[in-house]
C-alpha atoms as a PDB file:
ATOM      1  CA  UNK A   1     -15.772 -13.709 -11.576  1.00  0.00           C
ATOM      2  CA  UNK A   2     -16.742 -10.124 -12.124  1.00  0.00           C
ATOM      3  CA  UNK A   3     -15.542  -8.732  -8.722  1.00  0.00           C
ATOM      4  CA  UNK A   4     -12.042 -10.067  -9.520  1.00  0.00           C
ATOM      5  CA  UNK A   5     -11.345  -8.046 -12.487  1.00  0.00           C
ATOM      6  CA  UNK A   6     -12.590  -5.343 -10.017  1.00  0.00           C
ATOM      7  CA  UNK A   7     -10.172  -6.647  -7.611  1.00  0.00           C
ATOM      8  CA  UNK A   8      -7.058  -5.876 -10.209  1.00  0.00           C
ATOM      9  CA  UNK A   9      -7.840  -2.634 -11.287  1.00  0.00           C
ATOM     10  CA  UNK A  10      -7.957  -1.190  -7.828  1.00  0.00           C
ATOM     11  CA  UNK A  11      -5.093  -3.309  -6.932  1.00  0.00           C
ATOM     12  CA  UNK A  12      -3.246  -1.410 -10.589  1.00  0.00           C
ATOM     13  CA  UNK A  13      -4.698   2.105  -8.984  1.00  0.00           C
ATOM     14  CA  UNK A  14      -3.097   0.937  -5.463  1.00  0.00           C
ATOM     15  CA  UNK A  15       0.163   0.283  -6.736  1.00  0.00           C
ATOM     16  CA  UNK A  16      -0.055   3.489  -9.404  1.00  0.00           C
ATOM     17  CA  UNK A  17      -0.671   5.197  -6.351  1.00  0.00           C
ATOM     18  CA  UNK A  18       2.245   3.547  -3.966  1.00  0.00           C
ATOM     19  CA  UNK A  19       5.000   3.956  -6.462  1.00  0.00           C
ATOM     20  CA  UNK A  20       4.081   7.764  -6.573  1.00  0.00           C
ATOM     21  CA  UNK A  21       4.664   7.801  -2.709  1.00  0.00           C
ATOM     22  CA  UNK A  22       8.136   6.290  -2.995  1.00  0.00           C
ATOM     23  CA  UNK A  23       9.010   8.600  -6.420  1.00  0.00           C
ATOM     24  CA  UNK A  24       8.353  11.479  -4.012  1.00  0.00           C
ATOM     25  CA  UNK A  25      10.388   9.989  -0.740  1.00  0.00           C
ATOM     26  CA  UNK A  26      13.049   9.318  -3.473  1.00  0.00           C
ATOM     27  CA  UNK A  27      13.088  12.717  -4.577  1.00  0.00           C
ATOM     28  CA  UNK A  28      13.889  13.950  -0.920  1.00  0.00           C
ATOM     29  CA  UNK A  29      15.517  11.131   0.404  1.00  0.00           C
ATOM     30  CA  UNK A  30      17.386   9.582  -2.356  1.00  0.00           C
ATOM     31  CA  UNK A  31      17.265   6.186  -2.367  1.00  0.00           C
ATOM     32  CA  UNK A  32      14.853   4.699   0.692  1.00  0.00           C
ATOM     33  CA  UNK A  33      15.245   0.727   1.729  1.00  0.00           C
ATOM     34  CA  UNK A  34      12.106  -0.745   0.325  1.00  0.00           C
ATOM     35  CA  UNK A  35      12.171  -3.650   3.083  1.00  0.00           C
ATOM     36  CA  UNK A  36      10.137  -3.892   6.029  1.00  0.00           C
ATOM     37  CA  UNK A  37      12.790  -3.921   8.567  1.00  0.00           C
ATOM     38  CA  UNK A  38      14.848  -2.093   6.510  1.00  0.00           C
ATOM     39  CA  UNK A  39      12.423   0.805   6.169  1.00  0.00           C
ATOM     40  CA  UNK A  40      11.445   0.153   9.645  1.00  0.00           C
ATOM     41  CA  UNK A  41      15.387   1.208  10.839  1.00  0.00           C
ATOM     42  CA  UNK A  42      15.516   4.085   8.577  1.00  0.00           C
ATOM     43  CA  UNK A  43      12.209   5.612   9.118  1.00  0.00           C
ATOM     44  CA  UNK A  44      12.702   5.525  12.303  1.00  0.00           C
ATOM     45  CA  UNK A  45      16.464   7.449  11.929  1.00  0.00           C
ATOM     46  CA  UNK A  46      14.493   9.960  10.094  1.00  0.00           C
ATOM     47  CA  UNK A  47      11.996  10.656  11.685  1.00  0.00           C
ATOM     48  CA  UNK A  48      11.416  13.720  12.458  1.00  0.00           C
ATOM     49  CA  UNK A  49      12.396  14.794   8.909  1.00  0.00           C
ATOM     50  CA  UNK A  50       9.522  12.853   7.365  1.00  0.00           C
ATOM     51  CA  UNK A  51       7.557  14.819   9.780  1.00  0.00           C
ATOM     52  CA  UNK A  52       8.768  18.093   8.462  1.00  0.00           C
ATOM     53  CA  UNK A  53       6.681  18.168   4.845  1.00  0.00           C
ATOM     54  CA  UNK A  54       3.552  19.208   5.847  1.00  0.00           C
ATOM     55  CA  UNK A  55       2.792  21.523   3.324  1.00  0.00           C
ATOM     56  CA  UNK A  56       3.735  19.566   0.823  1.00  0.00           C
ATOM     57  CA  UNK A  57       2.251  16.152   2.082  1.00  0.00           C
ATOM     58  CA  UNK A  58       1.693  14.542   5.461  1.00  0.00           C
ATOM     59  CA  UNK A  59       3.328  11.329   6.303  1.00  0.00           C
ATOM     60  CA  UNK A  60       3.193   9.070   9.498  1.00  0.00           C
ATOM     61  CA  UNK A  61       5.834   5.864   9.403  1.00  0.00           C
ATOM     62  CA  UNK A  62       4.338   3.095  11.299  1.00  0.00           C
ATOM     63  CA  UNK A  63       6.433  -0.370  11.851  1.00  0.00           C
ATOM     64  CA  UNK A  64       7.056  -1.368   8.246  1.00  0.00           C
ATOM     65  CA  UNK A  65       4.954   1.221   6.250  1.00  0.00           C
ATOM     66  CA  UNK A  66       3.775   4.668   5.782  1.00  0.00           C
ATOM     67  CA  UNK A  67       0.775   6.418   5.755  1.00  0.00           C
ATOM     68  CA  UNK A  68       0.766   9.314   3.137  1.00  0.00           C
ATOM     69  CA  UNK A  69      -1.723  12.052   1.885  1.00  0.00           C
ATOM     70  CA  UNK A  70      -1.726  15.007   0.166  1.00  0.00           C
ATOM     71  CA  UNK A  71      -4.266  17.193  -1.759  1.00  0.00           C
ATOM     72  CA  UNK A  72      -4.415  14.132  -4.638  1.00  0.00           C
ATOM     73  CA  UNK A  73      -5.174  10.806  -2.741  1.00  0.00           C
ATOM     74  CA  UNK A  74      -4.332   9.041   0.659  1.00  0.00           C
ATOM     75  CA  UNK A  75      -2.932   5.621   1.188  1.00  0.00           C
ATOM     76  CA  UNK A  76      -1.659   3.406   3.808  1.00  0.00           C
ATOM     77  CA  UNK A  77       0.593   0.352   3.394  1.00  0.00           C
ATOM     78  CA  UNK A  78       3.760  -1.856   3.873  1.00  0.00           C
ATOM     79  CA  UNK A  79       6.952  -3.079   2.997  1.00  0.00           C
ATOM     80  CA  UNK A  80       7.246  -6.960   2.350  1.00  0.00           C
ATOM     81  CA  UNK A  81      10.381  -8.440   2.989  1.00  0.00           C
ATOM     82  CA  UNK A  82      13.542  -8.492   0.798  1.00  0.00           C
ATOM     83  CA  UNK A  83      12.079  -4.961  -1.386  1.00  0.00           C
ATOM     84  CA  UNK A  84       9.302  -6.488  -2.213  1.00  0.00           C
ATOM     85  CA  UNK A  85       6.519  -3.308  -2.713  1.00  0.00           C
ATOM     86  CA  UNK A  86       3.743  -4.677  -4.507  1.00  0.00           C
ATOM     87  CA  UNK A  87       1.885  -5.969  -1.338  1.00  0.00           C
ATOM     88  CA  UNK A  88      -2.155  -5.275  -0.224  1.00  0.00           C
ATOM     89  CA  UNK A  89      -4.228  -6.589   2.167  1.00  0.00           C
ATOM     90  CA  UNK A  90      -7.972  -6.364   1.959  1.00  0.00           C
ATOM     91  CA  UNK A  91      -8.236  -3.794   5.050  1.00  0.00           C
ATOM     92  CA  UNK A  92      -5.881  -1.292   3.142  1.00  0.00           C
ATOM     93  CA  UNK A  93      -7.736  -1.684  -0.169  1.00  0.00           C
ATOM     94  CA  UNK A  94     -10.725  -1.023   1.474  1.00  0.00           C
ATOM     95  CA  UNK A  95      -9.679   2.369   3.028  1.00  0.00           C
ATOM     96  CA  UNK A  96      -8.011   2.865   0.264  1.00  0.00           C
ATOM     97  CA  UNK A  97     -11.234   3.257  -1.726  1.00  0.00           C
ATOM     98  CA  UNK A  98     -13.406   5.476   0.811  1.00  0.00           C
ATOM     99  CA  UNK A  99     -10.776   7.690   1.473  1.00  0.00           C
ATOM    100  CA  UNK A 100     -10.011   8.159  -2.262  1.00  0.00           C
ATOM    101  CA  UNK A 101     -14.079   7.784  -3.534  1.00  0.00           C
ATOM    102  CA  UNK A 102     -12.845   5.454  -5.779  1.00  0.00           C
ATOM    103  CA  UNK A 103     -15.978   3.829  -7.617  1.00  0.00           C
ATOM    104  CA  UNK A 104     -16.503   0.262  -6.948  1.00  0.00           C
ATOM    105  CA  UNK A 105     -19.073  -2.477  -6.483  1.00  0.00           C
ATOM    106  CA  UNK A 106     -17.351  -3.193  -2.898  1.00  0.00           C
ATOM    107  CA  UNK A 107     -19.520  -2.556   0.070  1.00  0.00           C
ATOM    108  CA  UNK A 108     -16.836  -3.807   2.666  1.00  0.00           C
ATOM    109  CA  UNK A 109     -13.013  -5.276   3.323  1.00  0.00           C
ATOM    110  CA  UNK A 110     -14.801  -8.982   4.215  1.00  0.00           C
ATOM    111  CA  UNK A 111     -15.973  -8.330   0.984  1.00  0.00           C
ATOM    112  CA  UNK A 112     -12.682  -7.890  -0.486  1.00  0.00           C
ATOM    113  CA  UNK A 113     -11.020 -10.353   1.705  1.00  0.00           C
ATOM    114  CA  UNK A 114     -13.621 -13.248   0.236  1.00  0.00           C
ATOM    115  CA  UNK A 115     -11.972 -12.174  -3.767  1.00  0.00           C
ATOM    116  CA  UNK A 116      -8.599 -12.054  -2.682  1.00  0.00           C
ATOM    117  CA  UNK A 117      -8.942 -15.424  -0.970  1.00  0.00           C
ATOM    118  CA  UNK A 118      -9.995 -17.141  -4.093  1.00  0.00           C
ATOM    119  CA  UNK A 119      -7.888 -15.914  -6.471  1.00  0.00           C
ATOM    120  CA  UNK A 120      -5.461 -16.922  -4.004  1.00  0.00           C
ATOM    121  CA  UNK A 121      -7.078 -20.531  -4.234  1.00  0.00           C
ATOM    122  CA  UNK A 122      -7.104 -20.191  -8.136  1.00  0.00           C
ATOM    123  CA  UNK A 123      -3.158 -19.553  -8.036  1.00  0.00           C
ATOM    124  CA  UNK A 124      -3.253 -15.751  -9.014  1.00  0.00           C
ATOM    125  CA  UNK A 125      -1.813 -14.388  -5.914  1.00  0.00           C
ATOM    126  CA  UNK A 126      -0.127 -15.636  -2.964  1.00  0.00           C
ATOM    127  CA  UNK A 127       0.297 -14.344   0.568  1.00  0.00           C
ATOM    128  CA  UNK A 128       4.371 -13.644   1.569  1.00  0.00           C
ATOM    129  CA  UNK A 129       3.973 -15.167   5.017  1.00  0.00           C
ATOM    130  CA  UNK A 130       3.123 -11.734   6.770  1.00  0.00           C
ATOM    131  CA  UNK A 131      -0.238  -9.815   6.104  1.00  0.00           C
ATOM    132  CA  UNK A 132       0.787  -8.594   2.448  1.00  0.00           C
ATOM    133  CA  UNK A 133      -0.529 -10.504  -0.671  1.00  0.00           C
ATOM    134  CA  UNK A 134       1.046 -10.446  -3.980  1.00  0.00           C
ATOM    135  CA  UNK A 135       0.225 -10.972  -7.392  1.00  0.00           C
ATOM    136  CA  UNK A 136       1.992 -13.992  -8.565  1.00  0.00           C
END
């Protein structure tokens, strides 16, 4: 299926684009838990120091995520349980691309949820038991 190599690159550009984010937490921070709950606690500790880059970048913790953006791209997502940072879900892909005008064939999230779901039924990635799927 065409639309699932699709599905992998912007999942590659996602992640490219995630591990960036955490780089430049690191970088101020030092190491950050990359847990849900974990980064839930601490974000929430540190609040109003995440708050405090705005010239730099602008970054809103939420739960067990972040949303980031600065002049280069935007992106929203979470922490899976146990440091497990690879996760997407088909509603943060999707804003993903239109906030980024990344170039795809995608005209929606139902769209994207519809791939996801069968390469999920063809074994290629698997959902962690909260919104965030994986690749296996």
């Amino acid at each position: 299926m065409e639309k699932s190599n699709e599905l992998y690159a912007i999942i590659d550009l996602f992640n490219k684009r995630r591990q960036e984010v955490i780089e430049i937490l690191e970088k101020q921070f030092g190491t950050i838990p990359k847990s849900g709950l974990g980064w839930s606690f601490w974000s929430s500790i540190h609040y109003n120091k995440l708050q405090s880059f705005k010239d730099d970048f602008k970054l809103f913790p939420h739960g067990y995520g972040l949303t980031f953006s600065n002049d280069e791209f935007w992106i929203d997502f979470d922490f899976g349980e146990n440091g497990k940072i690879k996760g997407f879900d088909a509603k943060r892909l999707w804003v993903f691309i239109e906030k980024n005008n990344v170039e795809t064939d995608f005209l929606s999230s139902d769209e994207i949820e519809k791939i996801i779901k069968f390469e999920t039924k063809k074994g290629k990635l698997v959902l962690n038991g909260d919104i965030n799927y994986y690749i296996k």
